[in-house]
C-alpha atoms as a PDB file:
ATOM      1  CA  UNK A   1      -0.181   3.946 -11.130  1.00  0.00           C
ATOM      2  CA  UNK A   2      -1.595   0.906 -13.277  1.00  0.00           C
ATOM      3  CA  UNK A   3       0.677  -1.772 -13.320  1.00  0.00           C
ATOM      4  CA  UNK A   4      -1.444  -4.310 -15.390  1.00  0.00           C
ATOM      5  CA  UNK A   5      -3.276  -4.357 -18.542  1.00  0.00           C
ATOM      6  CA  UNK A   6      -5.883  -6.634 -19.570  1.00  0.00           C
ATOM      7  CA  UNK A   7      -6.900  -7.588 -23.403  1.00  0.00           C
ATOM      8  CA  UNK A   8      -9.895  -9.819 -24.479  1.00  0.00           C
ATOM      9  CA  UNK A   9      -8.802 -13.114 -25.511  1.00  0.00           C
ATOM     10  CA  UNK A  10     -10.503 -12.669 -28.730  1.00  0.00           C
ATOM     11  CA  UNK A  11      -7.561 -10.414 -29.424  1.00  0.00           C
ATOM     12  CA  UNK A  12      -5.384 -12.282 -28.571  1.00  0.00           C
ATOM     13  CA  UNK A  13      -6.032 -14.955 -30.434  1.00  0.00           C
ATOM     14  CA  UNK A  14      -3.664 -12.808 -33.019  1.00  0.00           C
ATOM     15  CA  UNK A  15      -3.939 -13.550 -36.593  1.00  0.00           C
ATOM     16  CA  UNK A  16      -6.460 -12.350 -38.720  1.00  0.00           C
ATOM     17  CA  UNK A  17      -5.929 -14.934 -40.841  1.00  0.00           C
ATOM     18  CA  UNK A  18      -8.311 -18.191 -41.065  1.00  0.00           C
ATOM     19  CA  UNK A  19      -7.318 -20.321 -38.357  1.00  0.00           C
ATOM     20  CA  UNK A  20      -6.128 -23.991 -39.289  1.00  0.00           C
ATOM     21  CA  UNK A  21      -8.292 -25.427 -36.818  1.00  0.00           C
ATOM     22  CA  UNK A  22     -11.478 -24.711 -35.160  1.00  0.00           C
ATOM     23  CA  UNK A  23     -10.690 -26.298 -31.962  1.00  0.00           C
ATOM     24  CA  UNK A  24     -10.582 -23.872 -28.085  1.00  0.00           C
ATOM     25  CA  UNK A  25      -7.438 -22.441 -27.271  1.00  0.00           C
ATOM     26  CA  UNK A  26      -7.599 -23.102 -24.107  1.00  0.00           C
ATOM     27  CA  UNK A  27      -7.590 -26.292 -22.325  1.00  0.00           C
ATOM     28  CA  UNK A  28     -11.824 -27.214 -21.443  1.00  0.00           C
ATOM     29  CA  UNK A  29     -13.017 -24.005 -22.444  1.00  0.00           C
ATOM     30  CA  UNK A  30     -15.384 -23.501 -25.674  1.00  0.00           C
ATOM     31  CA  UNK A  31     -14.689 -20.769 -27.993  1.00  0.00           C
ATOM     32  CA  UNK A  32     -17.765 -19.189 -27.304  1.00  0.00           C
ATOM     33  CA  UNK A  33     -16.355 -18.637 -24.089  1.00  0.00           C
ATOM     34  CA  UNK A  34     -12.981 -17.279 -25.174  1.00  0.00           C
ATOM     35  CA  UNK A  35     -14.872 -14.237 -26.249  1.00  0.00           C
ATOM     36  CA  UNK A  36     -16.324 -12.574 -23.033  1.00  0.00           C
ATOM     37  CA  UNK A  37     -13.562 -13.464 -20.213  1.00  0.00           C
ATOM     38  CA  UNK A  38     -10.617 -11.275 -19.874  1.00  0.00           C
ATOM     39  CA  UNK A  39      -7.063 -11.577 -19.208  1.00  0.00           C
ATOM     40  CA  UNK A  40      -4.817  -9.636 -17.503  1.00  0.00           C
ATOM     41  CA  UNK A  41      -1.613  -9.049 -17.937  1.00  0.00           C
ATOM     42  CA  UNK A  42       1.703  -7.802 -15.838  1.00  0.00           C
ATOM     43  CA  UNK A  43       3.647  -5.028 -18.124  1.00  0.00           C
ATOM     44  CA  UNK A  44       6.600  -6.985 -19.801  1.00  0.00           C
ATOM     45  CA  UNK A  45       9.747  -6.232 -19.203  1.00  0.00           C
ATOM     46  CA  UNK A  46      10.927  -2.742 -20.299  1.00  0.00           C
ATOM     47  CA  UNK A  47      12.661  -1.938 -23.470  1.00  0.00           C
ATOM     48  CA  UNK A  48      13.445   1.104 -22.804  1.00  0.00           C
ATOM     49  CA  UNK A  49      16.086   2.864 -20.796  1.00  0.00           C
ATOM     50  CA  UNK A  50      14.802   5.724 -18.619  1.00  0.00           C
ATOM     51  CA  UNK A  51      17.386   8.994 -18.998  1.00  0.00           C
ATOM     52  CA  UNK A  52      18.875   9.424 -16.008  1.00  0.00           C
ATOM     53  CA  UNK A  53      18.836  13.482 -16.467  1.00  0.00           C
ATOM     54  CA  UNK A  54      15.857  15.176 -15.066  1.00  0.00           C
ATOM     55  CA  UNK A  55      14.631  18.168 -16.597  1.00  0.00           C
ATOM     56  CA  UNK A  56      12.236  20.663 -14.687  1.00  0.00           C
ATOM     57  CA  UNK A  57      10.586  24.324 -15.643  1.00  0.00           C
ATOM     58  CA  UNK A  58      10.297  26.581 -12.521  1.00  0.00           C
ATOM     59  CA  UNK A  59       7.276  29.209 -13.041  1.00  0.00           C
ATOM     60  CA  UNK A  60       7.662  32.405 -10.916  1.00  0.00           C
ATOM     61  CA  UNK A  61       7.447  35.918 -11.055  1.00  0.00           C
ATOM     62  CA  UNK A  62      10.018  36.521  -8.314  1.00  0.00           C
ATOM     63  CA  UNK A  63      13.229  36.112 -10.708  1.00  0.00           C
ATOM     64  CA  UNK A  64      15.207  35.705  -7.355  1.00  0.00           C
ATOM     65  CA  UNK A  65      13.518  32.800  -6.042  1.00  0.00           C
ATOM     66  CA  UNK A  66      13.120  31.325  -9.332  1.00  0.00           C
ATOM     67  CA  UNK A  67      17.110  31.390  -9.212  1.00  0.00           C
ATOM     68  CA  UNK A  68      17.392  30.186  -5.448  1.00  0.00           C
ATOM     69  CA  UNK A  69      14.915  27.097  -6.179  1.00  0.00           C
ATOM     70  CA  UNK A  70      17.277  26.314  -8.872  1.00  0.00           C
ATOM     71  CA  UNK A  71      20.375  26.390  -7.271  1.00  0.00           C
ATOM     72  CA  UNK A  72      18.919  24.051  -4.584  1.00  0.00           C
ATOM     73  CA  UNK A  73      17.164  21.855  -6.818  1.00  0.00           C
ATOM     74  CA  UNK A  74      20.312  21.502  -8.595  1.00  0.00           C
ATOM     75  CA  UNK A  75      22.009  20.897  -5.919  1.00  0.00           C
ATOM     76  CA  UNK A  76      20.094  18.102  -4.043  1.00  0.00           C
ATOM     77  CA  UNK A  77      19.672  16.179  -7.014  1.00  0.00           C
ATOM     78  CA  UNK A  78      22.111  15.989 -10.399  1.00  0.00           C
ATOM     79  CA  UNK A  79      20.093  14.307 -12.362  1.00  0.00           C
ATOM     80  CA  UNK A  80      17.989  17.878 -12.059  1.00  0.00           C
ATOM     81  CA  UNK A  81      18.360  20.487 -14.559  1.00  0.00           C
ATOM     82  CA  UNK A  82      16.436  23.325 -13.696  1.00  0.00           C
ATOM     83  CA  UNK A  83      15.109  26.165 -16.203  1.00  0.00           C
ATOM     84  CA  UNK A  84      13.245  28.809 -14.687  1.00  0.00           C
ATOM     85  CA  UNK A  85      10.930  31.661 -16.225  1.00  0.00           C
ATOM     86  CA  UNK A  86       9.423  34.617 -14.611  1.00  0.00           C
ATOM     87  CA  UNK A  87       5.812  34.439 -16.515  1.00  0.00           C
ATOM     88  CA  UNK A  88       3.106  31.417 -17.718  1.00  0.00           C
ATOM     89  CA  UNK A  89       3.983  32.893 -21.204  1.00  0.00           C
ATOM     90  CA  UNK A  90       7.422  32.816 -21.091  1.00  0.00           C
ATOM     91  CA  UNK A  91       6.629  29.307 -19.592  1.00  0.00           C
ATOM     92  CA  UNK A  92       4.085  28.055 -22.646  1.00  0.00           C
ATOM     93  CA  UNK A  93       6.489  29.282 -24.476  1.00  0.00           C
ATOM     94  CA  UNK A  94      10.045  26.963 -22.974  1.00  0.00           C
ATOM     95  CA  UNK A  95       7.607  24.017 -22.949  1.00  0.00           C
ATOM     96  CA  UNK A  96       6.563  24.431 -26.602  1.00  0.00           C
ATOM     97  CA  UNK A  97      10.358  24.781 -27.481  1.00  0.00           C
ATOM     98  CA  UNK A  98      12.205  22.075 -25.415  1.00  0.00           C
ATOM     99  CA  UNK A  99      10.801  18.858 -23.484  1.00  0.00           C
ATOM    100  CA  UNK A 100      10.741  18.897 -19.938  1.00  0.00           C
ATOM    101  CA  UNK A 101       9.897  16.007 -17.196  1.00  0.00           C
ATOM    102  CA  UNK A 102       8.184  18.325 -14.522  1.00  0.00           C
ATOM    103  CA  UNK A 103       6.713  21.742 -14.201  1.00  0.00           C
ATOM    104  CA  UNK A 104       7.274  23.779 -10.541  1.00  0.00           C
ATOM    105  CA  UNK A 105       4.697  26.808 -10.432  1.00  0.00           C
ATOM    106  CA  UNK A 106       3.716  29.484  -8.224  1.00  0.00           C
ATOM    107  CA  UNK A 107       0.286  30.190  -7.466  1.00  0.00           C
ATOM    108  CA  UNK A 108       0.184  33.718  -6.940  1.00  0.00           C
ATOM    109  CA  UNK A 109       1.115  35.550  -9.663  1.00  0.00           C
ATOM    110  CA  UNK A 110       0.528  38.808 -11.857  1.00  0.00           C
ATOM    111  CA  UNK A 111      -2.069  38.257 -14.860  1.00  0.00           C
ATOM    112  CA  UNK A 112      -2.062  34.590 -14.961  1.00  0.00           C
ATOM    113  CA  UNK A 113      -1.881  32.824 -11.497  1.00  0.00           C
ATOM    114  CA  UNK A 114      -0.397  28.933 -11.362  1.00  0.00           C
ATOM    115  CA  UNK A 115      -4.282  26.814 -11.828  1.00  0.00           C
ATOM    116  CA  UNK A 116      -4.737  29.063 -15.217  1.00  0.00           C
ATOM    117  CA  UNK A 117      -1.065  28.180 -15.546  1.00  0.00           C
ATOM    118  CA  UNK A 118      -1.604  24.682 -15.257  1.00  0.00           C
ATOM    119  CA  UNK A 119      -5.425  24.412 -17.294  1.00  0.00           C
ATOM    120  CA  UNK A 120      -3.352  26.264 -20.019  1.00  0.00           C
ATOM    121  CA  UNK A 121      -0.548  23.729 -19.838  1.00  0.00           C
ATOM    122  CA  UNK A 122      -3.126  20.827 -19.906  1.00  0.00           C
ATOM    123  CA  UNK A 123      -4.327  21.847 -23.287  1.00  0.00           C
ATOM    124  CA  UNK A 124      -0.925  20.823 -24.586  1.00  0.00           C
ATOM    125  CA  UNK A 125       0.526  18.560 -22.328  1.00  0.00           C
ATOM    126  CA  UNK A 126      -2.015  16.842 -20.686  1.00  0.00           C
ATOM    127  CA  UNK A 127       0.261  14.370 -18.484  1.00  0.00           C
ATOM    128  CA  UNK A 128       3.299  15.876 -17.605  1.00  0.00           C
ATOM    129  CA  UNK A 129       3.645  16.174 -13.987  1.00  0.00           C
ATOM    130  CA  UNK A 130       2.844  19.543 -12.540  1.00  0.00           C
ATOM    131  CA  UNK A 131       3.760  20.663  -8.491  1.00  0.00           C
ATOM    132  CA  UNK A 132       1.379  24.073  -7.270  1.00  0.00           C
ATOM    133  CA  UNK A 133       4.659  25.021  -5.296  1.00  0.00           C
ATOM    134  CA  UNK A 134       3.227  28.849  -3.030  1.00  0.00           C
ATOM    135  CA  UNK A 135       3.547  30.734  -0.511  1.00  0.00           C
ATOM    136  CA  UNK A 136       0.013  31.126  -0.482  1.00  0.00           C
ATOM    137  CA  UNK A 137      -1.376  28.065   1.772  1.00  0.00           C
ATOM    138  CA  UNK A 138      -4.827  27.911   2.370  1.00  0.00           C
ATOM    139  CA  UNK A 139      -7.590  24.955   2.864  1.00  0.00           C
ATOM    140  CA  UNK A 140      -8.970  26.800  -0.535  1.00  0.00           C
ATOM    141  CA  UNK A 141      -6.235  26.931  -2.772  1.00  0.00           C
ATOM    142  CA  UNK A 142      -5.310  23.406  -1.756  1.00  0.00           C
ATOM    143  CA  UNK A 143      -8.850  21.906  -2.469  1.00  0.00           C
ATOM    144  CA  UNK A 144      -8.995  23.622  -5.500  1.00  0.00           C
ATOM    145  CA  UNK A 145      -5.700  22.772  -6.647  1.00  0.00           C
ATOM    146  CA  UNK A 146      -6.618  19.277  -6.505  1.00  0.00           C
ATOM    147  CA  UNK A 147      -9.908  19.695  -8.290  1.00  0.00           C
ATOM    148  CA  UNK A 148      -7.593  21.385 -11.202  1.00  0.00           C
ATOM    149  CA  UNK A 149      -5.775  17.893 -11.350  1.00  0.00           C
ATOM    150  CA  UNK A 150      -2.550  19.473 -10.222  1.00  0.00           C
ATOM    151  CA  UNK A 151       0.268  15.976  -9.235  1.00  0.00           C
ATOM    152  CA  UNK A 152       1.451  18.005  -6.059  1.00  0.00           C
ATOM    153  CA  UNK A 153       0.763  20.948  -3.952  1.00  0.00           C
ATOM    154  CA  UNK A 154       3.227  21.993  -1.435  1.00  0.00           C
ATOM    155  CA  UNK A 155       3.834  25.376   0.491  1.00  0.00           C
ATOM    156  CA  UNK A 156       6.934  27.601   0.854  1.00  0.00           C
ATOM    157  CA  UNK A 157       8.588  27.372   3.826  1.00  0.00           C
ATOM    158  CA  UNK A 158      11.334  29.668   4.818  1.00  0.00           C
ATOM    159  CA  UNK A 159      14.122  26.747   5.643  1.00  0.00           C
ATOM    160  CA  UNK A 160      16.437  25.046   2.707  1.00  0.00           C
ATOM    161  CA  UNK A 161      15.067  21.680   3.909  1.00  0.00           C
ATOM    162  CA  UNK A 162      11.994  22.455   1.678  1.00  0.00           C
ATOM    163  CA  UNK A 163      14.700  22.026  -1.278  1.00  0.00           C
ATOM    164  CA  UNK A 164      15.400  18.307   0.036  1.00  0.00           C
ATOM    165  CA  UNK A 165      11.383  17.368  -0.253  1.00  0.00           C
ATOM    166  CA  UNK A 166      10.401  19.428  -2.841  1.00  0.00           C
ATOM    167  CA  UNK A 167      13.102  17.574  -4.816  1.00  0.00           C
ATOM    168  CA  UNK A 168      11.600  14.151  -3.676  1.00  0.00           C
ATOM    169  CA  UNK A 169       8.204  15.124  -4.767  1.00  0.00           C
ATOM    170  CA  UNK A 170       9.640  16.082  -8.205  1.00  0.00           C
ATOM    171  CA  UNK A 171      11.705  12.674  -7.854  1.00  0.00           C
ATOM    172  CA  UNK A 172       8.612  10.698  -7.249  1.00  0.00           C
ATOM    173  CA  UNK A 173       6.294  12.344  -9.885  1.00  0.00           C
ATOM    174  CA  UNK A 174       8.717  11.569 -12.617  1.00  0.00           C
ATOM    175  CA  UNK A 175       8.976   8.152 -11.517  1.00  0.00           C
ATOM    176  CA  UNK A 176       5.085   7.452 -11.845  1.00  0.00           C
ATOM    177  CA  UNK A 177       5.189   9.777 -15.268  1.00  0.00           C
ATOM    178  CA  UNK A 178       7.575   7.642 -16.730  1.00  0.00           C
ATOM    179  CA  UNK A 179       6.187   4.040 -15.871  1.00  0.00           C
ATOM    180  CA  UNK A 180       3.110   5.119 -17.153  1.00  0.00           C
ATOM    181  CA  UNK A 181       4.445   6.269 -20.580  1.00  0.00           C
ATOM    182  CA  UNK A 182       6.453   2.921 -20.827  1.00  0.00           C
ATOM    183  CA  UNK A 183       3.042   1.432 -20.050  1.00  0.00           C
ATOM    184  CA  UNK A 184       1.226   2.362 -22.859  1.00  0.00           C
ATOM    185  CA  UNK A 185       4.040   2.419 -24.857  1.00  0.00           C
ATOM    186  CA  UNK A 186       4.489  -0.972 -24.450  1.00  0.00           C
ATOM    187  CA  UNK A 187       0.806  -1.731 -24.230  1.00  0.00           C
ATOM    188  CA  UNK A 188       0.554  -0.078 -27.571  1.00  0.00           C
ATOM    189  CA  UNK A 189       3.344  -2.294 -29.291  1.00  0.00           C
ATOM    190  CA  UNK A 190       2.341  -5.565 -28.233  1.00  0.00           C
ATOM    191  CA  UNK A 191      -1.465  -4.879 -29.108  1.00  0.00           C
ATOM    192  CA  UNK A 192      -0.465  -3.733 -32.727  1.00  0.00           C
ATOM    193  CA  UNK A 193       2.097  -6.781 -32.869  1.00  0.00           C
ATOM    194  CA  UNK A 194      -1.429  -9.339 -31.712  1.00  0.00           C
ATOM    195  CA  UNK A 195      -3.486  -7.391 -33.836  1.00  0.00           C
ATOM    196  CA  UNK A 196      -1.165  -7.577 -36.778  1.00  0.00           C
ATOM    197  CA  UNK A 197      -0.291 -11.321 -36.508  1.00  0.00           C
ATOM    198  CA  UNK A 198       3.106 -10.648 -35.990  1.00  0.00           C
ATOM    199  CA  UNK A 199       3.105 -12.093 -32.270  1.00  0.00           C
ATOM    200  CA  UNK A 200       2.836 -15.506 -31.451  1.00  0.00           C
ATOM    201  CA  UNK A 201       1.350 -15.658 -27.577  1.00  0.00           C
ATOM    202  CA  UNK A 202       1.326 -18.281 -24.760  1.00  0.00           C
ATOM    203  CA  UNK A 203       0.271 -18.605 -21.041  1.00  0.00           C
ATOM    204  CA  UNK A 204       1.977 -21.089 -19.312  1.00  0.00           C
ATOM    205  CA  UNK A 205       0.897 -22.258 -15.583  1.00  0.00           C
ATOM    206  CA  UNK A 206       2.003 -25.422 -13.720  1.00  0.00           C
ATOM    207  CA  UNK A 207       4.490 -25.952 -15.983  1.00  0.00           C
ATOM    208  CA  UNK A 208       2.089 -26.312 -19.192  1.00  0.00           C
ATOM    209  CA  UNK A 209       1.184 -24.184 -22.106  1.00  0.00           C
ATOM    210  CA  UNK A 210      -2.755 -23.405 -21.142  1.00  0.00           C
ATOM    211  CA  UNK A 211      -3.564 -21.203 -23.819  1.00  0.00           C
ATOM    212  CA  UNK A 212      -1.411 -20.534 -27.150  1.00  0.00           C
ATOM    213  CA  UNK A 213      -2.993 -17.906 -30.142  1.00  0.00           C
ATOM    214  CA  UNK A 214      -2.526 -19.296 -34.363  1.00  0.00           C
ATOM    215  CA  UNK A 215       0.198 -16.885 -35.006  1.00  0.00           C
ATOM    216  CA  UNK A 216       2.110 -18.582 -32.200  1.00  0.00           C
ATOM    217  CA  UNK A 217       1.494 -22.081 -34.187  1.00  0.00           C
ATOM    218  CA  UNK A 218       2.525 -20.414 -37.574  1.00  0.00           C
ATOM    219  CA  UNK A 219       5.773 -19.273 -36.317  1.00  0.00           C
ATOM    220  CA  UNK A 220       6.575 -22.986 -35.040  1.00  0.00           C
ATOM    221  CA  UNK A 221       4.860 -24.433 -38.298  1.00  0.00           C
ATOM    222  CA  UNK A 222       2.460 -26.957 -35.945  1.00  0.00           C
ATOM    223  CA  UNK A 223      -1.129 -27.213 -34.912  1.00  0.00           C
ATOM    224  CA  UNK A 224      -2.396 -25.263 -31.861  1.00  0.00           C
ATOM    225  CA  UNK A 225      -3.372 -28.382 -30.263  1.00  0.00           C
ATOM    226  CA  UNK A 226      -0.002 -29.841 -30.549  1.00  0.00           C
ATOM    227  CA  UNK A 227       1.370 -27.142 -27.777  1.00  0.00           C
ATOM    228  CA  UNK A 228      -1.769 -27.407 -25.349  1.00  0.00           C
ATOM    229  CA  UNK A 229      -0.512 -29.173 -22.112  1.00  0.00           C
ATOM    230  CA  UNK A 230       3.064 -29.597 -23.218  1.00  0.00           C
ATOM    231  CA  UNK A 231       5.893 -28.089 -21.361  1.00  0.00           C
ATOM    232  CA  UNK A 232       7.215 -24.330 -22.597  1.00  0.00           C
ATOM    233  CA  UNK A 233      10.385 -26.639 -23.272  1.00  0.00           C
ATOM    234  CA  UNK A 234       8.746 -28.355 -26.372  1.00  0.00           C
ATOM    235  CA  UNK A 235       9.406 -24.931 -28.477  1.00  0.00           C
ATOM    236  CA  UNK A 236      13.406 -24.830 -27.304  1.00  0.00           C
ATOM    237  CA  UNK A 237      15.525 -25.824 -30.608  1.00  0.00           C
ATOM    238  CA  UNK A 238      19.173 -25.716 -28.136  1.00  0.00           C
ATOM    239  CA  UNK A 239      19.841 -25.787 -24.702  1.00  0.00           C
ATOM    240  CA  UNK A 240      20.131 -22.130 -23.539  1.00  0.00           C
ATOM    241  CA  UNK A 241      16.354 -22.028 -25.528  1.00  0.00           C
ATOM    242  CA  UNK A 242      15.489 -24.820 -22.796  1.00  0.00           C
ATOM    243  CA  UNK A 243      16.875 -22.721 -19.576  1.00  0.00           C
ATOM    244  CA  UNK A 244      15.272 -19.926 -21.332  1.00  0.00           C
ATOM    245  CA  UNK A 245      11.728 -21.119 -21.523  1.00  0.00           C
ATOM    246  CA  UNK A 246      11.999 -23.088 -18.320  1.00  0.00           C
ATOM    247  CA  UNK A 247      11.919 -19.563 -16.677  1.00  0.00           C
ATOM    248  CA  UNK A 248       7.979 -19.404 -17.788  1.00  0.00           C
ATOM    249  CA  UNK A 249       7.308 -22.902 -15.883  1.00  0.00           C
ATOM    250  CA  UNK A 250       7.628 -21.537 -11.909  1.00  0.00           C
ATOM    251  CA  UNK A 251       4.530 -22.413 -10.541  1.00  0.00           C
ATOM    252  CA  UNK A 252       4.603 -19.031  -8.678  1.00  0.00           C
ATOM    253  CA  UNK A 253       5.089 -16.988 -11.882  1.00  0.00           C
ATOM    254  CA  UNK A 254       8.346 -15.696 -13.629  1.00  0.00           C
ATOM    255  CA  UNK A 255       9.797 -12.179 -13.147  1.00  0.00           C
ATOM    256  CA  UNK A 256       9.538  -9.806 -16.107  1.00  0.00           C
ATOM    257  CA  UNK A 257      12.179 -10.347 -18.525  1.00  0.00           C
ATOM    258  CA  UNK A 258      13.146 -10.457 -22.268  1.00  0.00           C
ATOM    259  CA  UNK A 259      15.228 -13.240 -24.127  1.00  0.00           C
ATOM    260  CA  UNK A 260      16.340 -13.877 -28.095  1.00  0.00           C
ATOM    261  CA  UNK A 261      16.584 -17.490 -28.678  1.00  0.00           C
ATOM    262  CA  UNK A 262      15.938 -19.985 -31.516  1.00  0.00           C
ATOM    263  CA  UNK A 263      13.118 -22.080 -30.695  1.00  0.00           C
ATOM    264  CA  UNK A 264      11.686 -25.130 -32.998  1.00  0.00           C
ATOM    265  CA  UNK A 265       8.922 -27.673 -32.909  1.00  0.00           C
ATOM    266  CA  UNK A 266       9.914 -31.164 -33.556  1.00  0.00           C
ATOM    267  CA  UNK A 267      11.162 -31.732 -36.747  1.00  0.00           C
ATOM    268  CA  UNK A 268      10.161 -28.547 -38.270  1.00  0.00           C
ATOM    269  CA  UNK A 269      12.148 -25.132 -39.074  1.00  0.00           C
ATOM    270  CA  UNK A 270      14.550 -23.425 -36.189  1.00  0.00           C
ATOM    271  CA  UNK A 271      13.437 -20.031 -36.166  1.00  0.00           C
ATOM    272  CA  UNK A 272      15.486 -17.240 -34.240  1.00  0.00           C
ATOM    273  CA  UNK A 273      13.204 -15.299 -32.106  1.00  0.00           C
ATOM    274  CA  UNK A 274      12.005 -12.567 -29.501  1.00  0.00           C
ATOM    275  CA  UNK A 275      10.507 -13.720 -26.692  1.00  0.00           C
ATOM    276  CA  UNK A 276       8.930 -11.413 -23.837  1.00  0.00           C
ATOM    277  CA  UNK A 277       7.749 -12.435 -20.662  1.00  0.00           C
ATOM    278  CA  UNK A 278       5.925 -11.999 -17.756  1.00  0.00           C
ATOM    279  CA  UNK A 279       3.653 -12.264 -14.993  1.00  0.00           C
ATOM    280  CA  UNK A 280      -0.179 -12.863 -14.859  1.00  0.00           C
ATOM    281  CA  UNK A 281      -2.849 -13.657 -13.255  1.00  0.00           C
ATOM    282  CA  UNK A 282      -4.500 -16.240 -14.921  1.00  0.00           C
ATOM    283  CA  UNK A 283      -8.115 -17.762 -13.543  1.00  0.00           C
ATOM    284  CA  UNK A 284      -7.040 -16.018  -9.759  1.00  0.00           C
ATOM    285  CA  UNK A 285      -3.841 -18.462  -9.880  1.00  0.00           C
ATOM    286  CA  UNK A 286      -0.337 -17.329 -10.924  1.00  0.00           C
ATOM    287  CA  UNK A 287       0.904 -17.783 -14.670  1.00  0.00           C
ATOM    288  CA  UNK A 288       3.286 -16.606 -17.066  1.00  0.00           C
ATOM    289  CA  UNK A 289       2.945 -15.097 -20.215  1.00  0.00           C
ATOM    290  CA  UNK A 290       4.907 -15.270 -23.231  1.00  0.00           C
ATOM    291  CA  UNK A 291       5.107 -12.858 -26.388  1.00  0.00           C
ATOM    292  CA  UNK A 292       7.422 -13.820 -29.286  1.00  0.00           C
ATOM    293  CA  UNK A 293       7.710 -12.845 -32.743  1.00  0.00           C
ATOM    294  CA  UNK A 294      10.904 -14.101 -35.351  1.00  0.00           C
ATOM    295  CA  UNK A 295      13.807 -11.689 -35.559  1.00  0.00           C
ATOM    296  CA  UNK A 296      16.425 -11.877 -38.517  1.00  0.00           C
ATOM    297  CA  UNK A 297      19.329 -14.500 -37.110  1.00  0.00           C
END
C-alpha cells in the first residue's frame, strides 16, 4: 500500500495568480530549481470515517456452502454481512445493484469459472478486493490466479478454522482497499485545493517555515518572504492557534492531524481557518507540512 504522495513544487506553489514577488520559496534555492525537485508528502490526516460494517458477495454454485460460508463469516466477524449467489451472473448482477467491500469466489464452476468471474468483475470494478476461495488447489490455478490480479487465493479445507482466516484475509484486504481510496481521495482534494489557489501551504523543519506557496501569503495578507525562517507561531492570532501550530515545530516531525483555528500576521486581518498537517520528508531530514485554507467563522 502507498502511504506517501509526492507533488512537484511547481504545483505547489498554488495560485495561478501573478505572484507579488519574484523571489525563491525556499530558503537558498533558485526558482529554477523549484521546478525539477520533488516533494513528498505523508497522507494528512483522514477526514473520513471508515464504516465499521463490512459487506462481502460470496460466488458459488454449491447453494449449501454458499450458506455455510455465510453463517461462519457472519459469525467470526459482525462487522461482516455476507450475500451469497449461486452464479457470476447473478453475481454481476448484486454488484451492479448494491456496493460491496469484498468479493469471495469459487474457482470451479459451471459456464463461467471464478478468473472469468473476476476479469468480468474488473471491467467494472477494477479495485475492489477479490479472494479465489476453491477447493481446487493446484501450483496452476494458484500461479494463474495471481497473474489474473486476484488480492487472495486460498483453498478449502474441510475444518471451521478456515472460517477464522478466511475472515482475516477478507479483514485485511478491506483494510488496504480502504486506505487506498482515502488516499487518492484525499490526494485528489488537496491537489484541486493547490491547483485552485484555495490552499495556502507550508513546510516547516527545525522549528522554521522552509518553504511557504503565494496563496499561503494571500490568506495572511503578507509577503512570502516575511514567513521564510520564522517560527509556525508567527501565523497564530490566540493562544490555542500558538499550541496548535507549535505541533508542526518537532524537530522529528508531527503526527497526522487536523485543527480549525484563527491565525493572523502581525497587524493584519484574523482569519478563521483549516489547517491540515503532517509528516514529510523533506531534503532526507524530517519536516512537517501544513495545508490551510479560510473557513466561514
Amino acid at each position: 500500500m502507498r502511504d506517501r504522495w509526492t507533488l512537484s513544487r511547481s504545483v505547489l506553489r498554488g495560485s495561478r495568480r501573478a505572484t507579488r514577488e519574484q523571489s525563491p520559496l525556499l530558503r537558498n534555492e533558485s526558482p529554477g530549481q523549484l521546478e525539477d525537485e520533488p516533494l513528498e508528502f505523508a497522507i494528512p490526516a483522514a477526514t473520513v470515517d471508515e464504516p465499521a460494517e463490512i459487506r462481502v458477495l460470496h460466488v458459488d454454485d454449491d447453494p449449501q456452502i454458499v450458506e455455510l460460508t455465510g453463517e461462519f463469516l457472519e459469525r467470526t466477524d459482525d462487522a461482516f454481512w455476507v450475500t451469497g449467489e449461486t452464479t457470476a451472473v447473478e453475481g454481476l448482477n448484486q454488484l451492479r445493484d448494491g456496493e460491496f467491500d469484498c468479493i469471495v469466489s469459487d474457482y470451479d464452476m459451471p459456464q463461467t469459472d471464478g478468473l472469468e468471474f473476476l476479469e468480468l468483475v474488473r471491467e467494472q470494478f477494477p479495485d475492489i478486493p477479490f479472494i479465489l476461495y476453491t477447493a481446487k488447489g493446484s501450483e496452476e490455478v494458484a500461479s494463474e490466479a495471481i497473474s489474473a490480479g486476484v488480492t487472495e487465493y486460498m483453498q478449502k479445507e474441510t475444518n471451521t478454522e478456515q472460517y477464522e482466516v478466511l475472515a482475516n484475509r477478507i479483514r485485511n484486504a478491506v483494510d488496504r482497499y480502504r486506505s487506498q481510496q482515502q488516499f487518492w481521495d484525499a490526494l485528489s482534494w488537496y491537489h484541486q485545493l493547490v491547483e485552485r489557489g484555495i490552499a495556502g501551504v507550508f513546510v516547516v523543519q527545525d522549528g522554521e517555515v522552509v518553504y511557504a506557496n503565494e496563496q499561503l501569503a494571500e490568506i495572511f495578507d503578507c509577503l512570502r518572504s516575511d514567513l521564510l525562517g520564522e517560527s509556525p507561531d508567527t501565523l497564530a492570532g490566540t493562544a490555542s492557534a500558538s499550541e496548535t501550530l507549535s505541533e508542526l515545530s518537532a524537530h522529528d516531525g508531527c503526527h497526522s492531524f487536523d485543527r480549525t483555528f484563527t491565525g493572523q500576521y502581525g497587524d493584519g486581518p484574523s482569519v478563521t481557518v483549516e489547517l491540515h498537517g503532517g509528516t514529510i520528508q523533506y531534503s532526507n531530514e524530517p519536516a512537517c507540512i501544513g495545508v490551510l485554507w479560510p473557513v466561514d467563522s
